[in-house]
C-alpha atoms as a PDB file:
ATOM      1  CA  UNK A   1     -65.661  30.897  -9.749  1.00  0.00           C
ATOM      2  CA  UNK A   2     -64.588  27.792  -7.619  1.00  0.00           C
ATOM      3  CA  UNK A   3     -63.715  25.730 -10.206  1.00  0.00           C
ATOM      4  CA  UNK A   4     -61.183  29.124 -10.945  1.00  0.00           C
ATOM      5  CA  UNK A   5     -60.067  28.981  -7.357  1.00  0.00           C
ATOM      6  CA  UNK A   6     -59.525  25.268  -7.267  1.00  0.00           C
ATOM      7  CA  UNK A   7     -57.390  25.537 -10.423  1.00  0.00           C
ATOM      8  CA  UNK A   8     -55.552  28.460  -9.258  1.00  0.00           C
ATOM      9  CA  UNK A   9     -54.444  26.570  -6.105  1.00  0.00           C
ATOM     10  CA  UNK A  10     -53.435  23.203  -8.310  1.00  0.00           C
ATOM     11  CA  UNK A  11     -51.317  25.598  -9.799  1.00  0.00           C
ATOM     12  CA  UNK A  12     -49.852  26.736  -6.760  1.00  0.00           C
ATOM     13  CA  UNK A  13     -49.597  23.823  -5.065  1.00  0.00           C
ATOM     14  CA  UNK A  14     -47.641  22.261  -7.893  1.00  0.00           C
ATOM     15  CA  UNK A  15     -45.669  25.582  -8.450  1.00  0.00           C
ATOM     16  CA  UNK A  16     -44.082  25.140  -4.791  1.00  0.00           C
ATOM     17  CA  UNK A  17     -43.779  21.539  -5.113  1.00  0.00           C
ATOM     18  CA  UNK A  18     -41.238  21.874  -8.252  1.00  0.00           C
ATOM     19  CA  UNK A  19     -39.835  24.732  -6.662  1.00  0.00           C
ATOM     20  CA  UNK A  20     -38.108  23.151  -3.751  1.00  0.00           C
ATOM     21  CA  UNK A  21     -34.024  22.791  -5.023  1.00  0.00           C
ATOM     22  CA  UNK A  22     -32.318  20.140  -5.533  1.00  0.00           C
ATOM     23  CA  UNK A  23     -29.188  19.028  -3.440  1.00  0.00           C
ATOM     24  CA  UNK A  24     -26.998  16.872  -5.062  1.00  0.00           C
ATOM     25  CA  UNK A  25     -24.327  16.004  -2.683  1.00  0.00           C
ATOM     26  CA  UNK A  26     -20.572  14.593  -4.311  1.00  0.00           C
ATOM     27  CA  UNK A  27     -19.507  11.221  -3.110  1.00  0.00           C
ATOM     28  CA  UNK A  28     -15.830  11.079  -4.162  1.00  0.00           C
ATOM     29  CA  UNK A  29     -14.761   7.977  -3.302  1.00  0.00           C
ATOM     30  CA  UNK A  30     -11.374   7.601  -2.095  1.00  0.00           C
ATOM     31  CA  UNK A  31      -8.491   6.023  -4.069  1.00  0.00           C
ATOM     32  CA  UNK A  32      -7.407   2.305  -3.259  1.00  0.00           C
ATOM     33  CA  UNK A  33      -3.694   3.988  -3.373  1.00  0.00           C
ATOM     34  CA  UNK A  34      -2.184   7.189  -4.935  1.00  0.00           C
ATOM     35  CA  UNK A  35       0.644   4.982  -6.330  1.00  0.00           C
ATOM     36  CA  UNK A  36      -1.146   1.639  -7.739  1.00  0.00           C
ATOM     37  CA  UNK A  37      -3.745   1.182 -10.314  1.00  0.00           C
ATOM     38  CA  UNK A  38      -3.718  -2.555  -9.797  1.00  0.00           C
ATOM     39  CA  UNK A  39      -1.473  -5.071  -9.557  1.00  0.00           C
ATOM     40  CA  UNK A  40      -1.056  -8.896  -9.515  1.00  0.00           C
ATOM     41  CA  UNK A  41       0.350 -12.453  -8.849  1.00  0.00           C
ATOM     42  CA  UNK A  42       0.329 -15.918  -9.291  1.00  0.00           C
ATOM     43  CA  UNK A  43       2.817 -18.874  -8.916  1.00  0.00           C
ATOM     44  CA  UNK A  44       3.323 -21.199 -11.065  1.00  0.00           C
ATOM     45  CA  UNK A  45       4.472 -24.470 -11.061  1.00  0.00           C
ATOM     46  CA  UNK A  46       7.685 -25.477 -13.809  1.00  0.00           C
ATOM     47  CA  UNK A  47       9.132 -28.709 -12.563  1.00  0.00           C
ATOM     48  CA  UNK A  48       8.399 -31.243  -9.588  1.00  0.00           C
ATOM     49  CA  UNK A  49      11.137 -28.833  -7.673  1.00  0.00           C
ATOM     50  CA  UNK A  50      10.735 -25.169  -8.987  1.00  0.00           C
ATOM     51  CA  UNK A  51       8.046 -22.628  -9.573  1.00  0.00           C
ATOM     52  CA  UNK A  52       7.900 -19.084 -10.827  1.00  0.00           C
ATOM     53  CA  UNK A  53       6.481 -16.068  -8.328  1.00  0.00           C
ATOM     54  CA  UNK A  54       5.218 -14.123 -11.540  1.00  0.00           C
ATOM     55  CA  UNK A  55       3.605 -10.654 -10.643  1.00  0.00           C
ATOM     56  CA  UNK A  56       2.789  -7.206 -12.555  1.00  0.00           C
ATOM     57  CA  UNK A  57       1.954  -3.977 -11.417  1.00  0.00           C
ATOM     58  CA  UNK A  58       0.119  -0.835 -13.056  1.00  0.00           C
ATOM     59  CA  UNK A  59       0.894   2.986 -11.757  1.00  0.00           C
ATOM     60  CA  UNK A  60      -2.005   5.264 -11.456  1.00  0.00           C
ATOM     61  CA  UNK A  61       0.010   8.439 -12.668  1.00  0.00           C
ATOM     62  CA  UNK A  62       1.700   8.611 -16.038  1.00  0.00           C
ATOM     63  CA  UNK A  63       5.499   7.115 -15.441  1.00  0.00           C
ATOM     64  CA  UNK A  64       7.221   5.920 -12.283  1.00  0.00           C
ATOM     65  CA  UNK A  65      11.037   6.961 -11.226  1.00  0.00           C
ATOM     66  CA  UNK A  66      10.934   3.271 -10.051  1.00  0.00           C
ATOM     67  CA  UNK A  67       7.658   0.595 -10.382  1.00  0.00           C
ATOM     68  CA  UNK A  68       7.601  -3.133  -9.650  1.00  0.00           C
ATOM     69  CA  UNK A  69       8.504  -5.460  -6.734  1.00  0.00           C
ATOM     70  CA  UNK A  70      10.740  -4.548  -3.980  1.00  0.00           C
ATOM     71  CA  UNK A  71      10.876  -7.813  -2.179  1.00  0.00           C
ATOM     72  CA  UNK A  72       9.483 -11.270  -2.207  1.00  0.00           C
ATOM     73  CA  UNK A  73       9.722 -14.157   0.250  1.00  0.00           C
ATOM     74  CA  UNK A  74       8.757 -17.414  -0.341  1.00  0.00           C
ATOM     75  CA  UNK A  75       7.149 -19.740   3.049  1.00  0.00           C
ATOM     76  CA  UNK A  76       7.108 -23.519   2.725  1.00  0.00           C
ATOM     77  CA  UNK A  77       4.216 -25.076   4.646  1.00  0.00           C
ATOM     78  CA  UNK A  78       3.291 -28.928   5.633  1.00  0.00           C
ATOM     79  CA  UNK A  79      -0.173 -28.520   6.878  1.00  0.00           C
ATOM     80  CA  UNK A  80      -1.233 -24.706   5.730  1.00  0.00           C
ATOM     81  CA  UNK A  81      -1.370 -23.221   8.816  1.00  0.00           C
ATOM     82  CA  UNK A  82       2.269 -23.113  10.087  1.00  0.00           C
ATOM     83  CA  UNK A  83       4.300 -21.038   7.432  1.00  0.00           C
ATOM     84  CA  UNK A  84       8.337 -20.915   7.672  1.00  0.00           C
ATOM     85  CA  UNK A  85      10.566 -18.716   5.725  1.00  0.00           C
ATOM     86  CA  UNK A  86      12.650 -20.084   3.077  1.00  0.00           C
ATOM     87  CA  UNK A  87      14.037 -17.686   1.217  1.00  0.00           C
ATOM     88  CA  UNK A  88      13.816 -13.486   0.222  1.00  0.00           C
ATOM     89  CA  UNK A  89      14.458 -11.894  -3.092  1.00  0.00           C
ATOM     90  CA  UNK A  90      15.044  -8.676  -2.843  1.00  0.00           C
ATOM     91  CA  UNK A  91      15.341  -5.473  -5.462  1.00  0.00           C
ATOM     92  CA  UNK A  92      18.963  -4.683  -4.504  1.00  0.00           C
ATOM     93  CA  UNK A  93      19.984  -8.875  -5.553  1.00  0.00           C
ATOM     94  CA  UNK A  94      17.611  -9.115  -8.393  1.00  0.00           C
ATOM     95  CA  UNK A  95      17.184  -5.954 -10.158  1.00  0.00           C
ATOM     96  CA  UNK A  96      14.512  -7.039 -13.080  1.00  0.00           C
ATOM     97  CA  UNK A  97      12.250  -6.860 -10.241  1.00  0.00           C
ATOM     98  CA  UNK A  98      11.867  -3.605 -10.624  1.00  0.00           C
ATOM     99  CA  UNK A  99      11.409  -1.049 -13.213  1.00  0.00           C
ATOM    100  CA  UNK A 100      12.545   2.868 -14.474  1.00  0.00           C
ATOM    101  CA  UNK A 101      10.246   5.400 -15.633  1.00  0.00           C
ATOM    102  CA  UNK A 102       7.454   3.707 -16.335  1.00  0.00           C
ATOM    103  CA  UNK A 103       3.639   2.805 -16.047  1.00  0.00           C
ATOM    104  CA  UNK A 104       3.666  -0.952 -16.089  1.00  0.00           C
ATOM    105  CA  UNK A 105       5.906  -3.577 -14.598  1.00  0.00           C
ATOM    106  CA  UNK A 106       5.560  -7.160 -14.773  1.00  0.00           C
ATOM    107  CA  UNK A 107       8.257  -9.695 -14.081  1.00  0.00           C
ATOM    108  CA  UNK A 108       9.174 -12.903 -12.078  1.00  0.00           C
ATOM    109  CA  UNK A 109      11.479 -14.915  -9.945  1.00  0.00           C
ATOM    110  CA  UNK A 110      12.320 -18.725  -9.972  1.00  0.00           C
ATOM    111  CA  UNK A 111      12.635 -20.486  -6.846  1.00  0.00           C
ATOM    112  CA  UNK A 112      14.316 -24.011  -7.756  1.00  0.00           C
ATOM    113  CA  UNK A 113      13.926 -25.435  -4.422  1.00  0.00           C
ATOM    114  CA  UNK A 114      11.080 -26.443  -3.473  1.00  0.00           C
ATOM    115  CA  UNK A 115       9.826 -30.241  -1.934  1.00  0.00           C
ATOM    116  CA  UNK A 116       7.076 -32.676  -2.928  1.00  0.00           C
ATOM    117  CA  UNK A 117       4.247 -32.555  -0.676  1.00  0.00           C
ATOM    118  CA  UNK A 118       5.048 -29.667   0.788  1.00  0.00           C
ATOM    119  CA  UNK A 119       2.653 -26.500   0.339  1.00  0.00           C
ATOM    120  CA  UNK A 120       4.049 -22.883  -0.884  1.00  0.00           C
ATOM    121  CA  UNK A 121       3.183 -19.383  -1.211  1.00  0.00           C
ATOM    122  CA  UNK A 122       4.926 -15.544  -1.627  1.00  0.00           C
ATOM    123  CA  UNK A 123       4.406 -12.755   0.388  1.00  0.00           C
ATOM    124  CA  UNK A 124       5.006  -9.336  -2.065  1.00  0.00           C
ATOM    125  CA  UNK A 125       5.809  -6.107  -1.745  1.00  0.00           C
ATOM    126  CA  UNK A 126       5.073  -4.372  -4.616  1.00  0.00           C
ATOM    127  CA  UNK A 127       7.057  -0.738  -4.269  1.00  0.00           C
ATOM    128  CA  UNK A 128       6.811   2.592  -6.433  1.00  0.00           C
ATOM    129  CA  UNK A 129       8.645   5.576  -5.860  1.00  0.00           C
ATOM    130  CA  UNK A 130       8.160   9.051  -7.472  1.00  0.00           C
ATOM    131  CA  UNK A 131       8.955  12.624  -6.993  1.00  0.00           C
ATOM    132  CA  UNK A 132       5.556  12.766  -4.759  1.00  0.00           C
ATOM    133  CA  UNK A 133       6.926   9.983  -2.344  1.00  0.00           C
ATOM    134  CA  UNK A 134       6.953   5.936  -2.076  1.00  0.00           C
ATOM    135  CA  UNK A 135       4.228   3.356  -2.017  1.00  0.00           C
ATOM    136  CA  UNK A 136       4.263   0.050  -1.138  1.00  0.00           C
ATOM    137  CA  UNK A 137       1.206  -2.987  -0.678  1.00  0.00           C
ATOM    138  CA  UNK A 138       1.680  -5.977   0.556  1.00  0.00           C
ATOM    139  CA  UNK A 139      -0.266  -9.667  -0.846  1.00  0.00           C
ATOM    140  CA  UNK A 140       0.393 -12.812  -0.176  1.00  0.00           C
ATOM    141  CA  UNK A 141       0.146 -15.135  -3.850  1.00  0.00           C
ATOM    142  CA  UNK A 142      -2.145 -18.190  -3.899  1.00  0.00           C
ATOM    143  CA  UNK A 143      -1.074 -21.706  -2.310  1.00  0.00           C
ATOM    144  CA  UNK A 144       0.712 -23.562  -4.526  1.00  0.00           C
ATOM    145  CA  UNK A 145       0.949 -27.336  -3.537  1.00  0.00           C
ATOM    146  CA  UNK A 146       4.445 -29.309  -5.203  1.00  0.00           C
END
């Protein structure tokens, strides 16, 4: 009879053991941006006095009313820490930066006038506008040194 006691509470024991629920809680974890999958940039160097700002950009929703970069401005720098503007390129001058209803966007500028020994980089605005609103981030490119 104990041994039928003692088995009967094993049971029980185990019964309310397995019985307790399970929570599972959601962790959604935000979006980086409702606009931007990803995007991208890098500078590249063509001659001992011009380089290329190239960039590219991905939507996160199917097509764009307008995708790409809105403006870029290139800073010219002697010791890396002291930065001054040299020039902006903007959408409304160069209009391949940007591009209609679409997903992806990839494209660059040229900036011919650049100085040996001096150290460069591109602040960008990459831009995307649809029926839902605009979105913009902003990255600096790599350091490029001519």
């Amino acid at each position: 009879m104990k041994k039928l006691i003692r088995f009967v509470c094993l049971i029980l024991v185990c019964a309310l053991f397995f019985a307790v629920p399970a929570q599972a809680t959601e962790t959604a974890e935000p979006r980086a941006s409702a606009f931007f999958s990803s995007y991208s940039t890098d500078l590249y160097k063509t001659s001992s006095s011009s380089f290329q700002i190239w960039f590219d950009v991905v939507s996160n929703v199917a097509t764009m009313d307008v995708l790409g970069a809105s403006e870029i401005v290139v800073y010219r720098s002697a010791d890396q820490q002291s930065w001054t503007k040299m020039r902006t390129y903007t959408m409304g001058n160069y209009p391949e930066m940007v591009d209609q209803n679409t997903t992806f966007h990839g494209g660059y500028v040229t900036y011919n006038y650049a100085t040996t020994g001096y150290y460069y980089r591109a602040y960008i605005t990459f831009y995307a506008k649809n029926s839902t609103g605009i979105g913009e981030r902003y990255v600096y490119t790599e350091i490029l040194r001519m």
